[in-house]
Protein backbone atom coordinates (compact mmCIF):
# COMPACT_ATOMS: atom_id res chain seq x y z
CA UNK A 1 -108.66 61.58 -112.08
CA UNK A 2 -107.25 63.52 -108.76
CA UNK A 3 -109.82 61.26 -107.08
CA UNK A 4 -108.89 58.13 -108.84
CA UNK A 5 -105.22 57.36 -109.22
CA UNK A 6 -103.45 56.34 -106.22
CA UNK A 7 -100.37 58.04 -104.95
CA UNK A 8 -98.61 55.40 -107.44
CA UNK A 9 -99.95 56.55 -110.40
CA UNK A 10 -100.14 59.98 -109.49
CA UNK A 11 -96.52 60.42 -109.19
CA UNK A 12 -95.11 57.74 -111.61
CA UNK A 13 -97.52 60.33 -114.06
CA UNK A 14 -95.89 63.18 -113.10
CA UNK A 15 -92.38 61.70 -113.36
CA UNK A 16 -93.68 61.25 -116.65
CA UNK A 17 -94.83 64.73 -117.00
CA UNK A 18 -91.04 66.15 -115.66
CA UNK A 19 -89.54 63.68 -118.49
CA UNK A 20 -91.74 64.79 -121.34
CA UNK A 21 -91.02 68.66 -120.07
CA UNK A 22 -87.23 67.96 -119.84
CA UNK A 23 -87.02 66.61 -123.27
CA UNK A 24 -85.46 63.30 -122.27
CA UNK A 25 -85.37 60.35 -124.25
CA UNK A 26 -87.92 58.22 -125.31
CA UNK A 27 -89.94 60.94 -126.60
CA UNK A 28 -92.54 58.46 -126.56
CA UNK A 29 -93.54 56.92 -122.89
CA UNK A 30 -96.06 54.42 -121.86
CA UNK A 31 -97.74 53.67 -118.65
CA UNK A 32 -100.07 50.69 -117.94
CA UNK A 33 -101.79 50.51 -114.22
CA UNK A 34 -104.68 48.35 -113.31
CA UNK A 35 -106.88 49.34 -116.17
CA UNK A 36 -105.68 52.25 -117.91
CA UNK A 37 -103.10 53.09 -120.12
CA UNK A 38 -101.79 56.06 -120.79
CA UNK A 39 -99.17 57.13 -123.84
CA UNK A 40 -97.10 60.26 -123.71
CA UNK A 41 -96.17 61.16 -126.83
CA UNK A 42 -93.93 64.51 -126.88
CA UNK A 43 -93.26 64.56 -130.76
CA UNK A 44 -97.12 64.35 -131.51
CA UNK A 45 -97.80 66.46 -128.07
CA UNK A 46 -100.76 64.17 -126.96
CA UNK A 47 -101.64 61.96 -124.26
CA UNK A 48 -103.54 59.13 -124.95
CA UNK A 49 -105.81 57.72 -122.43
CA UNK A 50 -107.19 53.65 -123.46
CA UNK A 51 -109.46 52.03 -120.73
CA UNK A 52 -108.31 48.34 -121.16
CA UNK A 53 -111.45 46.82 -120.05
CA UNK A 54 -113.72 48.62 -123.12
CA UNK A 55 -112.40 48.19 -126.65
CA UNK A 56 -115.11 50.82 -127.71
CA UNK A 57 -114.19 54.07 -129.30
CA UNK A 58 -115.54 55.54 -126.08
CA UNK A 59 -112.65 53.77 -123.98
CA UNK A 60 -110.10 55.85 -125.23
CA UNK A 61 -109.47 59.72 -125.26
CA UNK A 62 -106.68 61.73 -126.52
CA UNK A 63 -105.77 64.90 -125.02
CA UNK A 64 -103.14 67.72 -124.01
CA UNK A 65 -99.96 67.35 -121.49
CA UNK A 66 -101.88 70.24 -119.39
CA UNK A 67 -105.44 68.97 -119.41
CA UNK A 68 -103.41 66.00 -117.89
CA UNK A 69 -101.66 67.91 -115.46
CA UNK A 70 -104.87 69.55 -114.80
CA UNK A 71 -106.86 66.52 -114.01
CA UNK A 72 -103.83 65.64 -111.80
CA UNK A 73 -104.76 68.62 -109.56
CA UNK A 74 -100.96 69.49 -110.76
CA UNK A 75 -99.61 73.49 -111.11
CA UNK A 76 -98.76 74.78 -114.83
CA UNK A 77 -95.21 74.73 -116.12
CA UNK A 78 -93.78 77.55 -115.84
């Protein structure tokens, strides 16, 4: 992913990231680019990545706030 997403994405996902971390409100965010989705949830603490071209249970993946900011090439909170 730190090859893939554009500048864009990178840092409208990490505005994401800082929201989630801060606690703001929603608690649940949502973020639709070309062809992926992704869903922040903070309450459930997941991130759920849905490729919108395969409808396949292979075209979507749930995971952890820092395996996303990991894949982002971002540092750990603190």
């Amino acid at each position: 992913m730190a090859e893939d997403c554009t500048a864009y994405e990178r840092a409208a996902l990490l505005g994401a990231i800082e929201h989630w971390e801060a606690g703001r409100q929603p608690a649940r965010q949502q973020l639709t680019f070309n062809r992926f989705e992704f869903t922040l949830d903070a309450e459930q603490g997941t991130v759920l990545l849905e490729d919108v071209l395969d409808a396949t249970d292979l075209g979507s993946e749930v995971f952890s706030l820092e395996e996303l900011r990991s894949a982002l090439g971002a540092a750990p909170s603190a």
